[in-house]
C-alpha atoms as a PDB file:
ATOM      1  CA  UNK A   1      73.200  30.131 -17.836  1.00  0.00           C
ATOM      2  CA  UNK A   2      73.917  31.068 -14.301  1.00  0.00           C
ATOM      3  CA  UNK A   3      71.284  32.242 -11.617  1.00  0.00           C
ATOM      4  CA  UNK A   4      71.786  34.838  -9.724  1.00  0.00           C
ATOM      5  CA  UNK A   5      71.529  34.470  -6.160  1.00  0.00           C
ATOM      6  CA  UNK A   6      70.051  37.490  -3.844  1.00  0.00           C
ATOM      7  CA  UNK A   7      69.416  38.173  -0.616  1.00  0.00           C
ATOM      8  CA  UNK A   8      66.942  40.417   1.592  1.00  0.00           C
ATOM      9  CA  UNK A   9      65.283  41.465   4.373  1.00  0.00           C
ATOM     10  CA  UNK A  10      61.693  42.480   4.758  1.00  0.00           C
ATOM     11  CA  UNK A  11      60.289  44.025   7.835  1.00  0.00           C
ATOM     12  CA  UNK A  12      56.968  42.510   8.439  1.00  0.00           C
ATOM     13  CA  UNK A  13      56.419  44.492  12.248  1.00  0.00           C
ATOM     14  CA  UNK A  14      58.065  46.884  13.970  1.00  0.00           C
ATOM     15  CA  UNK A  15      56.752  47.904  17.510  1.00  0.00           C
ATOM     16  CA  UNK A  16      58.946  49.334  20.603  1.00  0.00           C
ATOM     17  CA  UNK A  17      57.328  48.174  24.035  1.00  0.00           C
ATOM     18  CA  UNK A  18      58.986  49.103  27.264  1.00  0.00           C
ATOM     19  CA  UNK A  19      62.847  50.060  25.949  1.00  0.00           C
ATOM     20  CA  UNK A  20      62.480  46.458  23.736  1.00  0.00           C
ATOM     21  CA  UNK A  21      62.353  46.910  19.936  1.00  0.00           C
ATOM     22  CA  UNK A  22      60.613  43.762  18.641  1.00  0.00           C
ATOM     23  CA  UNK A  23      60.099  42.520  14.745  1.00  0.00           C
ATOM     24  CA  UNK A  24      58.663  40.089  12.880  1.00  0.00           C
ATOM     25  CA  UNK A  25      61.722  39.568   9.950  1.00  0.00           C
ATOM     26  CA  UNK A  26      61.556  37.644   6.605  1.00  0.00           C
ATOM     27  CA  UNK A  27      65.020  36.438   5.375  1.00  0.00           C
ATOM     28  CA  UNK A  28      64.914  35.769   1.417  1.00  0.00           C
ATOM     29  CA  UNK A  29      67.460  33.846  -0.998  1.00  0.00           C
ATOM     30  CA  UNK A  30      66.093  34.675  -4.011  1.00  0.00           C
ATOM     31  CA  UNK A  31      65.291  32.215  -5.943  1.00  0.00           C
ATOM     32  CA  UNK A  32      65.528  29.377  -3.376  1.00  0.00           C
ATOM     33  CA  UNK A  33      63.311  30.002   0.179  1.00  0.00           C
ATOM     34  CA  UNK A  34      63.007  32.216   2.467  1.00  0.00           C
ATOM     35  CA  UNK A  35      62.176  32.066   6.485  1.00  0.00           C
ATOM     36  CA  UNK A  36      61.023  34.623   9.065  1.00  0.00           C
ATOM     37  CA  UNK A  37      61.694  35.283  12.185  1.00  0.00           C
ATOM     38  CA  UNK A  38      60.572  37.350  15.493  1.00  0.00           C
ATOM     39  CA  UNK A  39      63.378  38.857  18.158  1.00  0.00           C
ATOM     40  CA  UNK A  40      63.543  41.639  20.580  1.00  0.00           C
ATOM     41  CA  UNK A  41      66.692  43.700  21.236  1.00  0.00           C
ATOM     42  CA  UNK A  42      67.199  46.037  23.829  1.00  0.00           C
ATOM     43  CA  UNK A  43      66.336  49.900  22.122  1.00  0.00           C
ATOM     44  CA  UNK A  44      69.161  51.402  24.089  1.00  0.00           C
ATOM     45  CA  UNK A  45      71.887  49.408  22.469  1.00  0.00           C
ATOM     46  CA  UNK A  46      70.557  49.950  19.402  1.00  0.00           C
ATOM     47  CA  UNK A  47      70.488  52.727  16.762  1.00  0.00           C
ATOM     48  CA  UNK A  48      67.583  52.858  15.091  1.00  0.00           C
ATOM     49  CA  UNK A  49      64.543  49.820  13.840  1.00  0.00           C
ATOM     50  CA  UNK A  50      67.510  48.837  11.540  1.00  0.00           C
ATOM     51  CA  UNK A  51      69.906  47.611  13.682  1.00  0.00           C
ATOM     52  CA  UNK A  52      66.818  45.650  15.327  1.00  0.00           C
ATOM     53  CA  UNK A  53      65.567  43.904  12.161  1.00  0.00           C
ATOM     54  CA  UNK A  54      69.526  43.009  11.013  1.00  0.00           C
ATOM     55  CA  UNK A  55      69.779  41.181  15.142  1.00  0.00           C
ATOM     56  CA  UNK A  56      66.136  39.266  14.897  1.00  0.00           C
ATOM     57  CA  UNK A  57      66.973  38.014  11.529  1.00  0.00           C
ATOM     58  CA  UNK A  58      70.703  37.099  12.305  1.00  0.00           C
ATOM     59  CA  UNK A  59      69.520  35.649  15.893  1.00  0.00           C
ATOM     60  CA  UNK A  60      65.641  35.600  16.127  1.00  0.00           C
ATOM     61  CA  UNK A  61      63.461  32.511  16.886  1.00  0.00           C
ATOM     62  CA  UNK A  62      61.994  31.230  13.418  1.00  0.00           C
ATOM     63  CA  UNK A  63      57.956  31.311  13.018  1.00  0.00           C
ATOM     64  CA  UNK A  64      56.140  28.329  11.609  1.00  0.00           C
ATOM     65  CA  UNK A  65      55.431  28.650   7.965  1.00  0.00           C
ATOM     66  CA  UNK A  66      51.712  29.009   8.830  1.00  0.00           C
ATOM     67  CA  UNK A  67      52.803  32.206  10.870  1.00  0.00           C
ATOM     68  CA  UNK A  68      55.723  33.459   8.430  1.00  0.00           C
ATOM     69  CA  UNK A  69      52.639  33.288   5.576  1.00  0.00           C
ATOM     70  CA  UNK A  70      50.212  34.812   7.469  1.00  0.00           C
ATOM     71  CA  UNK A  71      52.733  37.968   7.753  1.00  0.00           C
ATOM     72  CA  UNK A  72      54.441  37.713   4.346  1.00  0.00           C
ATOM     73  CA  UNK A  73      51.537  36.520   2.367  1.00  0.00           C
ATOM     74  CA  UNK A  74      52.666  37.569  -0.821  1.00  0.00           C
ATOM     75  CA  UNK A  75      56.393  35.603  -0.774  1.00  0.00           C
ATOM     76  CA  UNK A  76      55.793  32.564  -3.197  1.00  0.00           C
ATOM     77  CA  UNK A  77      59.082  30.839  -2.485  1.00  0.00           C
ATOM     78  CA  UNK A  78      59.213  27.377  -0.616  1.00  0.00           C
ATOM     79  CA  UNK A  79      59.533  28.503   3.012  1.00  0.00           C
ATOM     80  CA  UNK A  80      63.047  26.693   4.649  1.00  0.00           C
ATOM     81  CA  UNK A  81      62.837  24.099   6.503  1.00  0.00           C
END
């Protein structure tokens, strides 16, 4: 029987400061792990808090697991190392 592999994104935040669009991103692979992630992009080259949350969780710093949790506390995968 083969699993089937998924992925997604979840925003966790969403806040524009000063022209910057910044999030706080979980990345899943369902069922293996999952990470998040935190990134600004400039709003102006962007088109909307999509395009924002596809760049931070492309190109965004990762968060410790004890941050990722404390945002996604409901994910029950093993976070990735």
């Amino acid at each position: 029987m083969e699993t089937t592999i998924t992925q997604r994104r979840i925003e966790g935040r969403y806040w524009n400061a000063n022209g910057k669009g910044i999030a706080i991103v979980a990345s899943i692979t369902n069922p293996i792990d999952w990470a998040a992630y935190i990134g600004a992009g400039d709003s102006e080259e962007m088109d909307c808090t999509e395009d924002c949350i596809k760049e931070v969780a492309e190109y965004g710093v990762k968060l410790s697991e004890k941050d990722a949790r404390h945002f996604f506390p409901d994910i029950e995968l093993p976070y990735r190392r």
